[in-house]
Protein backbone atom coordinates (compact mmCIF):
# COMPACT_ATOMS: atom_id res chain seq x y z
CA UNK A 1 11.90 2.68 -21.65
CA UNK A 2 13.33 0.67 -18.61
CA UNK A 3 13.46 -3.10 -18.34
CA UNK A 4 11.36 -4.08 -14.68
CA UNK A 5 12.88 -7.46 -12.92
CA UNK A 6 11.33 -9.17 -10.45
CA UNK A 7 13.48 -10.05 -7.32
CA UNK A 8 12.64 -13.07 -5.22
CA UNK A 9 13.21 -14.99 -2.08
CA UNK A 10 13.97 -11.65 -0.51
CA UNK A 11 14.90 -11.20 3.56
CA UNK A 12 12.24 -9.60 5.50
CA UNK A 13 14.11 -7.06 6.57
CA UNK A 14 15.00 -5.82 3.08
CA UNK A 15 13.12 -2.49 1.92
CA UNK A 16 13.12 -0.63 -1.07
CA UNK A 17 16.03 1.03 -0.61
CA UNK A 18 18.37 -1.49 -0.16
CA UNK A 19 17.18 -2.94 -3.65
CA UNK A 20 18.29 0.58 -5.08
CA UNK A 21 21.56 0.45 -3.49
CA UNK A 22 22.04 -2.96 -4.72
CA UNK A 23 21.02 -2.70 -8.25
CA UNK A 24 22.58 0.91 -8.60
CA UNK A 25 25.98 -0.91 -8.82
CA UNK A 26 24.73 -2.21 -12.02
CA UNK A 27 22.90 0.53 -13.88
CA UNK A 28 20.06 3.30 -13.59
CA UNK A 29 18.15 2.23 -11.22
CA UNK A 30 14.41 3.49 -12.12
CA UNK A 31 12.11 2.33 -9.19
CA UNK A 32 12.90 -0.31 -6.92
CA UNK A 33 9.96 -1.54 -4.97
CA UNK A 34 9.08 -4.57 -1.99
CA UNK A 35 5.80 -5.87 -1.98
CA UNK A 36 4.47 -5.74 1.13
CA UNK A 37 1.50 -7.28 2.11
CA UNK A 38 -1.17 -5.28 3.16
CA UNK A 39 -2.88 -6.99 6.38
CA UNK A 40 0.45 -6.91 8.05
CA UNK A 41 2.22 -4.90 6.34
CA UNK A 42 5.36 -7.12 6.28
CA UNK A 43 7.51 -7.66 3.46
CA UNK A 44 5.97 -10.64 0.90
CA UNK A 45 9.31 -11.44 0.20
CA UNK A 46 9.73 -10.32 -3.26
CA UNK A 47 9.78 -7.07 -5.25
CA UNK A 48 10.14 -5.14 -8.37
CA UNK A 49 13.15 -3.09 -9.88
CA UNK A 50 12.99 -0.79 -12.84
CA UNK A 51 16.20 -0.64 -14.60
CA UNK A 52 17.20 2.20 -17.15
CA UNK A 53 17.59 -0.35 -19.99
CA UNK A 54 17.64 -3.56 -21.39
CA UNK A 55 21.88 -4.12 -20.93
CA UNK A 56 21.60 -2.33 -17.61
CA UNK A 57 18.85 -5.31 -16.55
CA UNK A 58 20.79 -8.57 -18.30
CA UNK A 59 23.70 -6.74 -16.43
CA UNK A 60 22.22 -7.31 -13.08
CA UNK A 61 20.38 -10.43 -13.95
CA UNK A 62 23.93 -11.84 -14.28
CA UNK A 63 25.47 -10.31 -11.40
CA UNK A 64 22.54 -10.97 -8.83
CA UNK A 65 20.70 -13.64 -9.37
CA UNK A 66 21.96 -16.68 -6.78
CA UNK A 67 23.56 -13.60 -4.56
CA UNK A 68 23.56 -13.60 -1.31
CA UNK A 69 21.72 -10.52 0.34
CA UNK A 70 20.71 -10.52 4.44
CA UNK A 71 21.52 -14.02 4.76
CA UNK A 72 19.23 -15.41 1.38
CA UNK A 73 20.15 -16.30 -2.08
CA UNK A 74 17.85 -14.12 -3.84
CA UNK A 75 16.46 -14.53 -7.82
CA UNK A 76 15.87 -11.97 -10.01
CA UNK A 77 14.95 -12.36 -13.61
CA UNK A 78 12.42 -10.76 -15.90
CA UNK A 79 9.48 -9.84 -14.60
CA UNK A 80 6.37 -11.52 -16.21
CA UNK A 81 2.71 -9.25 -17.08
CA UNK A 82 0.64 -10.48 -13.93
CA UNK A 83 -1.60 -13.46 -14.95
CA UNK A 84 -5.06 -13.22 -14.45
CA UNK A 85 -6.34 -14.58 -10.86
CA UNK A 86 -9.83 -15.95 -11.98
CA UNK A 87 -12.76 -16.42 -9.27
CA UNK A 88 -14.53 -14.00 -8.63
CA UNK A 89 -17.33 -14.08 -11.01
CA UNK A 90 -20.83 -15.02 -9.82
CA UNK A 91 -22.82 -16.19 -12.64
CA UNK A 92 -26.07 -17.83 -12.67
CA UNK A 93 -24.30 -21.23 -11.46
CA UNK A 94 -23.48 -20.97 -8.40
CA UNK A 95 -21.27 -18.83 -5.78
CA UNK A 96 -17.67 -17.46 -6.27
CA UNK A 97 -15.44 -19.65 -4.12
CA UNK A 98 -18.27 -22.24 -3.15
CA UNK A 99 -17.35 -24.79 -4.83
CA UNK A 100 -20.08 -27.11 -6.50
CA UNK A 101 -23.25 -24.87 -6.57
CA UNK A 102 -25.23 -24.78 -9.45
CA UNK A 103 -29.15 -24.63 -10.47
CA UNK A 104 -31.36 -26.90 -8.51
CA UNK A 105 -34.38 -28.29 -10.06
C-alpha cells in the first residue's frame, strides 16, 4: 500500500500533472491530485500525492519539502485522516450556525 503526502502552499497554476512529474523523480508516483475548489474551480492551493511506498514518500519528503516550484516554497509532509468539521447538527437547541439559540420559555 502507498504512503499519500499532502503538498502545500502550492502556485495556482500548478495541476495534477506537474505534481506527478515532480514527485516521479523520487519514486512511484500513485495518484497525484490538486484540490480545487469547487465554486471557482481554481486551485485551493494544496493537494495530495500517492507514493508507491513508505521510502519512496520519506524520499520525497526530504527532497521537496522547502522547494521551490512556480515561484513558491511548497511543504509536503504526511498527510493527516481529515478531522471532523462539526456544525451541522440541528438539535432541539437551537439552529446550526446561529449562534446562541436555544429553548425559550
Amino acid at each position: 500500500m502507498g504512503k499519500k503526502l499532502f503538498v502545500g502552499n502550492l502556485s495556482y497554476n500548478v495541476g495534477d500533472s506537474d505534481l506527478q512529474q515532480l514527485f516521479a523523480a523520487h519514486g512511484s508516483v500513485a495518484s497525484a491530485q490538486v484540490i480545487m475548489d469547487r465554486d471557482s474551480g481554481r486551485s485551493k492551493g494544496f493537494g495530495f500525492v500517492e507514493m508507491g511506498s513508505e521510502q519512496e514518500a520519506q524520499a520525497a519528503i526530504a527532497a521537496l519539502n522547502g522547494a521551490a516550484l512556480d515561484g513558491r516554497n511548497v511543504t509536503v509532509s504526511e498527510a493527516r485522516a481529515q478531522e471532523g468539521r462539526g456544525g451541522g447538527g440541528r438539535g432541539p437547541f437551537g439552529g446550526a450556525g446561529r449562534g446562541g439559540g436555544g429553548r425559550r420559555y
